[in-house]
C-alpha atoms as a PDB file:
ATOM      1  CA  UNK A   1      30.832  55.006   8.295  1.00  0.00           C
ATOM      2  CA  UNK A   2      27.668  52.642   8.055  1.00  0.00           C
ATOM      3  CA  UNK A   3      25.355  52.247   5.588  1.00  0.00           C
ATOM      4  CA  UNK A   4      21.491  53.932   6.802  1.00  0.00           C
ATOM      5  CA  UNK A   5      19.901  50.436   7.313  1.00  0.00           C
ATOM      6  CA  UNK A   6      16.320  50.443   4.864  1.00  0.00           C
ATOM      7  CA  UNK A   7      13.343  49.612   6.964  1.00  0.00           C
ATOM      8  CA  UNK A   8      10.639  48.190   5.356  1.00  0.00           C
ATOM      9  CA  UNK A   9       8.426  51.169   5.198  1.00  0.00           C
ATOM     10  CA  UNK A  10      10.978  53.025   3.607  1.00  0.00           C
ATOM     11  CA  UNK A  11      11.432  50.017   0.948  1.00  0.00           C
ATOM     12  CA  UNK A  12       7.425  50.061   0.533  1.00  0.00           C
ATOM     13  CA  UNK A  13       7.414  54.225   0.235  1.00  0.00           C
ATOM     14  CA  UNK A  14       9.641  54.072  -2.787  1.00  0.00           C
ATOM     15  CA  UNK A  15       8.622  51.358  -4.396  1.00  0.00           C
ATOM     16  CA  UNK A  16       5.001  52.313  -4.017  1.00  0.00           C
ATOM     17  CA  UNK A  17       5.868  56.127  -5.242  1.00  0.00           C
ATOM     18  CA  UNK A  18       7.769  54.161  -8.345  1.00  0.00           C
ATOM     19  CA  UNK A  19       5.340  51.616  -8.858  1.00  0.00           C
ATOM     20  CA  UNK A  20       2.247  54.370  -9.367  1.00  0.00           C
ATOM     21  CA  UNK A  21       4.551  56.168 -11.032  1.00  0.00           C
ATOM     22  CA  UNK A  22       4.938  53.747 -14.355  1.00  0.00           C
ATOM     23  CA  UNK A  23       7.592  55.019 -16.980  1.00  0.00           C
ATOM     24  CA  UNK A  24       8.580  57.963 -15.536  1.00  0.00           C
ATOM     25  CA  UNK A  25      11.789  58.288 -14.312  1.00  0.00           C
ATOM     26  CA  UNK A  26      12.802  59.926 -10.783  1.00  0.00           C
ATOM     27  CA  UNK A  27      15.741  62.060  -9.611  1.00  0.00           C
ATOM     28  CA  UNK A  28      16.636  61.343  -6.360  1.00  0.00           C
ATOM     29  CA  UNK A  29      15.570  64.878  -5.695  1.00  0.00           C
ATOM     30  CA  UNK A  30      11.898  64.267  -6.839  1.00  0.00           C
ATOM     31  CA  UNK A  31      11.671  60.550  -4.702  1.00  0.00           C
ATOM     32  CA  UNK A  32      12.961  62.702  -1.378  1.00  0.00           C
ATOM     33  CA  UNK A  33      10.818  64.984  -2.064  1.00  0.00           C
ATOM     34  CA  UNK A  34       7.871  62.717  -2.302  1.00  0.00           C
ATOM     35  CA  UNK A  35       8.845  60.462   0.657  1.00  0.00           C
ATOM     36  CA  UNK A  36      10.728  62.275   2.936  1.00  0.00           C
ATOM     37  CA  UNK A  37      13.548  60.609   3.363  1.00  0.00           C
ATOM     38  CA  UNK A  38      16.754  62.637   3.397  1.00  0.00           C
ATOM     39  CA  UNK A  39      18.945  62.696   0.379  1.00  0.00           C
ATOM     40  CA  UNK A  40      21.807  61.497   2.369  1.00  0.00           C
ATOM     41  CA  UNK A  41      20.361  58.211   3.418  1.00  0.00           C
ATOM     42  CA  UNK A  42      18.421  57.529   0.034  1.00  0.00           C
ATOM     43  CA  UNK A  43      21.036  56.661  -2.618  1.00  0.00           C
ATOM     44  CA  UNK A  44      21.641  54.373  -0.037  1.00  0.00           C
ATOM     45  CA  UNK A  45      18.416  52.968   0.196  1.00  0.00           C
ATOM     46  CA  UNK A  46      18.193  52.945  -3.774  1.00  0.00           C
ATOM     47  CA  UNK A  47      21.551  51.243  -4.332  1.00  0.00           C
ATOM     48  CA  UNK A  48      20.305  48.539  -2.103  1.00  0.00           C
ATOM     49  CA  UNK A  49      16.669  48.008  -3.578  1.00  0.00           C
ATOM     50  CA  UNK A  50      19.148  48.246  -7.398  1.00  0.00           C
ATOM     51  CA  UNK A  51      21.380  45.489  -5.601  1.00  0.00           C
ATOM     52  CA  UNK A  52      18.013  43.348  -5.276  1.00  0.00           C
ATOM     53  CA  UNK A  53      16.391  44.257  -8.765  1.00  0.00           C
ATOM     54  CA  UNK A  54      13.325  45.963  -7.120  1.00  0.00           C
ATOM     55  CA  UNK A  55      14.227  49.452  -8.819  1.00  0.00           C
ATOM     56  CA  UNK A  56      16.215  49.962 -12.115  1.00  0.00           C
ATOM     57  CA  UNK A  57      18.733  52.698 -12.167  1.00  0.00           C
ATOM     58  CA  UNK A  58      20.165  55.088 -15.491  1.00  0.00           C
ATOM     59  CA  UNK A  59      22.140  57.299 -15.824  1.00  0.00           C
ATOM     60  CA  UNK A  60      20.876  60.425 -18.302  1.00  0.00           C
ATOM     61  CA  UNK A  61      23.313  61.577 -21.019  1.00  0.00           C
ATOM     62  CA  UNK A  62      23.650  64.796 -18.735  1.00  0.00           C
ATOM     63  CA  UNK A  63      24.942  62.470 -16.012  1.00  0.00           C
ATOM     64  CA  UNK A  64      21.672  62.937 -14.112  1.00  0.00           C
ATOM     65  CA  UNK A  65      20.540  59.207 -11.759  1.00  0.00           C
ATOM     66  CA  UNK A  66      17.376  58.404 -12.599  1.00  0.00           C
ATOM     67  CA  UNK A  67      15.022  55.656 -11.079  1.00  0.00           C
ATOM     68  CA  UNK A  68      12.232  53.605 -12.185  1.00  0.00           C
ATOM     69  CA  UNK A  69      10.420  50.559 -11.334  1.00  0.00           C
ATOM     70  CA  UNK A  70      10.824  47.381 -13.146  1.00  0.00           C
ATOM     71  CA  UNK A  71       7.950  46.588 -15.996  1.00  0.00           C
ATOM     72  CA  UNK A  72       8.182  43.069 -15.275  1.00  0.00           C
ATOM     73  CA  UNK A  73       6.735  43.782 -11.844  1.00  0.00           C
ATOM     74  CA  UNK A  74       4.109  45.694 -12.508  1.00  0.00           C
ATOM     75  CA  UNK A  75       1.811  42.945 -13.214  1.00  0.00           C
ATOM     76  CA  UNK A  76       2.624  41.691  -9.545  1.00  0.00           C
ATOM     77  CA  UNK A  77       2.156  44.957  -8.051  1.00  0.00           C
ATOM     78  CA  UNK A  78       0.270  43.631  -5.141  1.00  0.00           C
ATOM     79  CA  UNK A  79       3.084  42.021  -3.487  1.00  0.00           C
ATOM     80  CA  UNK A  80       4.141  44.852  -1.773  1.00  0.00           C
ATOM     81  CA  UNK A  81       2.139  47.797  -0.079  1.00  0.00           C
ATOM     82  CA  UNK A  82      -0.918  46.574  -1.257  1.00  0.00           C
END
C-alpha cells in the first residue's frame, strides 16, 4: 500500500494548528478534527513531519499519541504559513 503523499498545505495546516497551539498537546483525533484531514492519512502525515523534526511526538502513560510543536521553533514561527 502507499504512503498518502503530504502536500504542502497539509504540512502548513498542522504545523500552523500546532504552532498557535504552544504546549498543548494534540491527539490525532483533536488535529483531524481541526484540519480535516482524515485519520487514516494523518499519522501518516505526522510520522513524516516527526521523521523531519517539525512536530515532536509522546506517547501518554495511558498509551495515548500526542503531538506538539517544537519550542525551539517557535521563535522562527514565520517560516512557514506566515
Amino acid at each position: 500500500m502507499q504512503q498518502p503523499h503530504l502536500s504542502s498545505e497539509q504540512a502548513e495546516q498542522i504545523i500552523n494548528l500546532l504552532r498557535n497551539n504552544p504546549g498543548v498537546e494534540m491527539t490525532q483525533s483533536m488535529i483531524a478534527d481541526e484540519t480535516g484531514i482524515p485519520i487514516a492519512e494523518l499519522a501518516a502525515y505526522l510520522a513524516d513531519l516527526g521523521d523531519r523534526d517539525m512536530v515532536l511526538h509522546s506517547t501518554t502513560p495511558d498509551g495515548v499519541d500526542v503531538y506538539r510543536f517544537p519550542p525551539a521553533y517557535r521563535s522562527h514561527s514565520k517560516i512557514i504559513g506566515e
